[in-house]
N, C-alpha and C. Protein backbone atom coordinates (compact mmCIF):
# COMPACT_ATOMS: atom_id res chain seq x y z
N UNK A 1 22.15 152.70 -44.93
CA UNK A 1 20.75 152.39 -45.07
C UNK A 1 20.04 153.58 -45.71
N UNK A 2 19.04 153.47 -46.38
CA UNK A 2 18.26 154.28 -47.18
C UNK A 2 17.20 154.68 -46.39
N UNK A 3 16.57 155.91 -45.78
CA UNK A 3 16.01 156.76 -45.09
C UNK A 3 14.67 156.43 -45.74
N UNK A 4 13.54 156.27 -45.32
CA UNK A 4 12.15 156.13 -45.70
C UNK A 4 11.88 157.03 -46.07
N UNK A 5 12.21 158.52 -45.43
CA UNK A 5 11.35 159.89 -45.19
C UNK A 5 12.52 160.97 -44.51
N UNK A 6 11.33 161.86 -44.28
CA UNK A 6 12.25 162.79 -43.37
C UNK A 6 11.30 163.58 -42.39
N UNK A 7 12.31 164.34 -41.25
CA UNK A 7 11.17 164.96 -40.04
C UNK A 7 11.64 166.67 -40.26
N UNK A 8 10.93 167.19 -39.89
CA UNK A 8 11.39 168.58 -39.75
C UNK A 8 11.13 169.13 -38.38
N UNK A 9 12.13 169.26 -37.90
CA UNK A 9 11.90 169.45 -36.04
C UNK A 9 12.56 170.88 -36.19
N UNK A 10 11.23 171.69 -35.80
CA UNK A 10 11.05 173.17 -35.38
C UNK A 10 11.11 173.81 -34.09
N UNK A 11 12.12 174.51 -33.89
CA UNK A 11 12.32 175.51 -32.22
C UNK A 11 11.55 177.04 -31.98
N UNK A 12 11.39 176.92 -31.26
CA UNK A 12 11.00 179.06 -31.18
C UNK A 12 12.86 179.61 -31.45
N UNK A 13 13.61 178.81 -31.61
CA UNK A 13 14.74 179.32 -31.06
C UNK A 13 15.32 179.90 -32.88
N UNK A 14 15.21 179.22 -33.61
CA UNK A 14 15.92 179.08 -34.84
C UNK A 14 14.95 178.15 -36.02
N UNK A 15 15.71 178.36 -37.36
CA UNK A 15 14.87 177.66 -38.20
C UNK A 15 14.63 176.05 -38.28
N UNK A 16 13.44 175.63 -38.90
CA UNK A 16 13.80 174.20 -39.04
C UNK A 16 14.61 173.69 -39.33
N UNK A 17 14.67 172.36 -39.08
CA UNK A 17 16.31 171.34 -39.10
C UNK A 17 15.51 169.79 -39.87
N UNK A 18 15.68 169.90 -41.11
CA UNK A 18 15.50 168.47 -41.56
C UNK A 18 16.32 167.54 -41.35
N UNK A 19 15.89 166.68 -41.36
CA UNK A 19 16.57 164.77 -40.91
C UNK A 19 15.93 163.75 -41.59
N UNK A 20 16.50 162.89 -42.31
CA UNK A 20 16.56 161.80 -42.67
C UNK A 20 16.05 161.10 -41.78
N UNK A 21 14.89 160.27 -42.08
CA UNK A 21 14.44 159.01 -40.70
C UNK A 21 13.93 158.24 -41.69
N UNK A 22 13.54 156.98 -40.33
CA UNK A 22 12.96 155.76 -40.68
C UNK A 22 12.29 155.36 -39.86
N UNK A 23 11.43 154.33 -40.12
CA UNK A 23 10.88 153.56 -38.97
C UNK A 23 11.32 152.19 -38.64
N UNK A 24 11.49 151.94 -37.09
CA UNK A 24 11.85 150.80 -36.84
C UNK A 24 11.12 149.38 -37.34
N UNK A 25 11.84 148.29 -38.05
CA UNK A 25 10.97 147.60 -37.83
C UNK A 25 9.90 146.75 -37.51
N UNK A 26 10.42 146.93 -35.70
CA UNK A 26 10.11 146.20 -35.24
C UNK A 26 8.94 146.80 -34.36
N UNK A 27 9.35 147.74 -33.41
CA UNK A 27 8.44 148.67 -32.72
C UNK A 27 7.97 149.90 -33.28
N UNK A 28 8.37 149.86 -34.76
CA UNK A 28 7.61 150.99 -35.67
C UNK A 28 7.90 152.85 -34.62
N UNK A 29 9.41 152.67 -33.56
CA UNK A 29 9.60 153.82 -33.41
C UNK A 29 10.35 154.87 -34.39
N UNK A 30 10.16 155.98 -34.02
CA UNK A 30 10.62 156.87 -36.23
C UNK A 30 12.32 156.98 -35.04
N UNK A 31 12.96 157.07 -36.13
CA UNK A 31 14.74 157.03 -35.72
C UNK A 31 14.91 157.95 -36.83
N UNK A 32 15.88 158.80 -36.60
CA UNK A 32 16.32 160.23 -37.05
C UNK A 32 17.70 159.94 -37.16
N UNK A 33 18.15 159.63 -38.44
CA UNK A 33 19.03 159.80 -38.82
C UNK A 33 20.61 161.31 -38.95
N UNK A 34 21.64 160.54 -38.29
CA UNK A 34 22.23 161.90 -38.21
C UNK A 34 23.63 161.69 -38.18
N UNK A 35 24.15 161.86 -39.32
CA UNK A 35 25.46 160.94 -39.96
C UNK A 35 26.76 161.33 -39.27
N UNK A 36 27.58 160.49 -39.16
CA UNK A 36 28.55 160.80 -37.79
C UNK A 36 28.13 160.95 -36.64
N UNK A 37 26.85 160.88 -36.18
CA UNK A 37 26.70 160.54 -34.32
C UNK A 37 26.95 159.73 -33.66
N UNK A 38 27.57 157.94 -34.73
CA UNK A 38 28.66 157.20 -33.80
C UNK A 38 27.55 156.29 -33.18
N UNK A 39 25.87 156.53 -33.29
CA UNK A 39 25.08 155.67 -32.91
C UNK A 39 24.84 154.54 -33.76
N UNK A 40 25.22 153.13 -32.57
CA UNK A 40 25.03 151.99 -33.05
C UNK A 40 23.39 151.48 -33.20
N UNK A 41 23.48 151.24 -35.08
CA UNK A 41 21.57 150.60 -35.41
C UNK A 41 21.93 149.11 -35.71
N UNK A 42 20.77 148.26 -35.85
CA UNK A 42 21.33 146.96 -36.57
C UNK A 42 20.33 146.97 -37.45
N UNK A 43 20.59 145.93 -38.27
CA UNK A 43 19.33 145.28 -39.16
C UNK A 43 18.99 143.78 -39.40
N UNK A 44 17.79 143.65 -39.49
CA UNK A 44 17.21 142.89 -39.50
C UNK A 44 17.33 142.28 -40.44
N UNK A 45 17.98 141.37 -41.05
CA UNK A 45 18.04 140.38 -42.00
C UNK A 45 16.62 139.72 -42.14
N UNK A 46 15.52 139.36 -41.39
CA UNK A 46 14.45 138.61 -41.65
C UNK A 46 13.26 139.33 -42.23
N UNK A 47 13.71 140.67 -41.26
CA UNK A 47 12.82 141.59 -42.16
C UNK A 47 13.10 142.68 -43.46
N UNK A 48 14.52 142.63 -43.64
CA UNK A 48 15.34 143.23 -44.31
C UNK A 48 14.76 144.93 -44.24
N UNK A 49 15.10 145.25 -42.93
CA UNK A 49 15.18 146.53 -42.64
C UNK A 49 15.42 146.98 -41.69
N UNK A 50 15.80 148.24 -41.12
CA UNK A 50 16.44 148.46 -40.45
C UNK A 50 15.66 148.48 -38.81
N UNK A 51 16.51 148.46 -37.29
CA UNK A 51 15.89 148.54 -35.93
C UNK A 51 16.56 149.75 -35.33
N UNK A 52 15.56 150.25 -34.43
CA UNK A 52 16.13 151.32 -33.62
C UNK A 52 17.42 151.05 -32.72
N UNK A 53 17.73 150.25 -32.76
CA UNK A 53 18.66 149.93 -31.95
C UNK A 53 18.81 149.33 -30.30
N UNK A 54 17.51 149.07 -30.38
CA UNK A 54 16.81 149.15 -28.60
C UNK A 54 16.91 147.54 -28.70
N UNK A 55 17.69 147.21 -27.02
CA UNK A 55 18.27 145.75 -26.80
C UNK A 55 16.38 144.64 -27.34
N UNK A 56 15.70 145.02 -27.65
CA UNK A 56 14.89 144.24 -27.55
C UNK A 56 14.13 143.77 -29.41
N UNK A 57 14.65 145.44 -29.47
CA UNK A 57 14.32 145.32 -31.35
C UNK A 57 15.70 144.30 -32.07
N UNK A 58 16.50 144.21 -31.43
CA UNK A 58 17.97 143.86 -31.78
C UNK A 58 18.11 142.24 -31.45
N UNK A 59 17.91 142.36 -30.56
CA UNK A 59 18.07 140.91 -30.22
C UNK A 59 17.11 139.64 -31.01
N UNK A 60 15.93 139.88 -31.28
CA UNK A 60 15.19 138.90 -31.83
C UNK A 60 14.39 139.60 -32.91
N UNK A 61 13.84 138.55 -33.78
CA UNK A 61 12.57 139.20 -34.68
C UNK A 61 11.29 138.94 -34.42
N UNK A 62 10.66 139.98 -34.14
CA UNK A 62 9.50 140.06 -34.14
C UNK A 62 8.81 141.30 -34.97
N UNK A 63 8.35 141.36 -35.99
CA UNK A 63 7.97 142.23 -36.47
C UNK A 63 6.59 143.06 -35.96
N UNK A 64 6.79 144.08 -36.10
CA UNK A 64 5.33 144.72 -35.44
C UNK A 64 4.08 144.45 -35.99
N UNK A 65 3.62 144.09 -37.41
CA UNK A 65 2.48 143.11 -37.61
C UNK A 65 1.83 142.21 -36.52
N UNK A 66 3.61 141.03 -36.51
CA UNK A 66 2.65 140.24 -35.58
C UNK A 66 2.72 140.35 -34.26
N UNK A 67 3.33 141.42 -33.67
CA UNK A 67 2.36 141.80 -32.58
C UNK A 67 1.60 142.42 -32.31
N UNK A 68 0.81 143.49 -33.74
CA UNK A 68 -0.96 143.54 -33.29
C UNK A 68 -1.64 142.16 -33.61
N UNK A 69 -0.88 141.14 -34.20
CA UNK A 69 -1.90 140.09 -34.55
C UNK A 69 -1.91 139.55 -32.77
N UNK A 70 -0.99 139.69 -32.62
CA UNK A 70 -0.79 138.68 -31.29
C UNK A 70 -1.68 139.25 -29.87
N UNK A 71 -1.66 140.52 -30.34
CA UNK A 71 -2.13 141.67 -29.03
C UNK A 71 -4.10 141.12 -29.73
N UNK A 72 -4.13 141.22 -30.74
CA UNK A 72 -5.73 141.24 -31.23
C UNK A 72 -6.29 139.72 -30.51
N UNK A 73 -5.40 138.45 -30.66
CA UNK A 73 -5.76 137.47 -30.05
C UNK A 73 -6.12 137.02 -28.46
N UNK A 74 -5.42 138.06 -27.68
CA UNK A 74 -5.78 138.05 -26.54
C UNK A 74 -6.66 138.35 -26.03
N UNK A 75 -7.19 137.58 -24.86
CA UNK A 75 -8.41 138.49 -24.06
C UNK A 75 -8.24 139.72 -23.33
N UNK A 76 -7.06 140.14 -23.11
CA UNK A 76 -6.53 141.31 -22.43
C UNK A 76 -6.62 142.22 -23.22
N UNK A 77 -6.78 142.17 -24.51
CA UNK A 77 -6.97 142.94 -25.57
C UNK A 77 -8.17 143.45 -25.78
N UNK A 78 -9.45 142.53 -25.92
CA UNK A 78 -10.55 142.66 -25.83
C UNK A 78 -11.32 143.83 -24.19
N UNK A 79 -10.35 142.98 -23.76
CA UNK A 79 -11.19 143.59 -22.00
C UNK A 79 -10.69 145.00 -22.08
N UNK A 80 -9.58 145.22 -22.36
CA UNK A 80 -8.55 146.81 -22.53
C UNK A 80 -9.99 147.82 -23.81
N UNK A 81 -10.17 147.21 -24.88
CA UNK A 81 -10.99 148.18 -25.46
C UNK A 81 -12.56 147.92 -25.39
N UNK A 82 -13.10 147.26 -24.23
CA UNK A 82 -14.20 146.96 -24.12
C UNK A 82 -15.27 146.32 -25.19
N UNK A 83 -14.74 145.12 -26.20
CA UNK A 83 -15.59 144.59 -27.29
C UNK A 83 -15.98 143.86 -26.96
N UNK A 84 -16.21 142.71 -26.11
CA UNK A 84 -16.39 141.65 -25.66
C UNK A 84 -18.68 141.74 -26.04
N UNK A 85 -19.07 140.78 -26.79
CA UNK A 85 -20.51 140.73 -27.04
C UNK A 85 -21.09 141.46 -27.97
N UNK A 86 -19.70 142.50 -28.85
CA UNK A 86 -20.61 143.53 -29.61
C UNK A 86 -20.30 142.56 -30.67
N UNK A 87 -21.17 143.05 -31.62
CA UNK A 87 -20.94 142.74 -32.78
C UNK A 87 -21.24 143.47 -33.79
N UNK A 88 -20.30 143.69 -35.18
CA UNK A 88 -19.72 144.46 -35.88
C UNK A 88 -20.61 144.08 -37.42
């Protein structure tokens, strides 16, 4: 898979260490690529890109779009950031 980007993760201990990453598709967590660590990723054929590997990004598609669309439709959503009567 082809790396979006990259991170540079800095220690007091020693110099920076660049890495190849991406973001999940699904839960948009960044995954750090690190060749030969033997960690199993999958991909997403629907979204044609790659998942962190987490039983929940893996198992089904749901892309992270539509779950802010889905989170925006709720009233639990509304009550959580207090909008309820304003208007914009």
């Amino acid at each position: 898979m082809k790396p979006m980007g990259y991170i540079s993760i800095s220690g007091p201990d020693g110099p920076p260490v660049e890495r190849d990453a991406y973001l999940c598709c699904h839960c948009q967590r960044m995954v750090v690529v690190v060749p030969g660590s033997g960690k199993q990723r999958s991909w997403c054929f629907m979204c044609n890109a790659g998942t962190c590997g987490a039983k929940g990004c893996s198992s089904r598609c749901l892309p992270f779009e539509a779950r802010l669309e889905a989170m925006e439709g709720t009233r639990k959503f509304y009550k959580n950031m207090d909008l309820r009567g304003k208007k914009f």
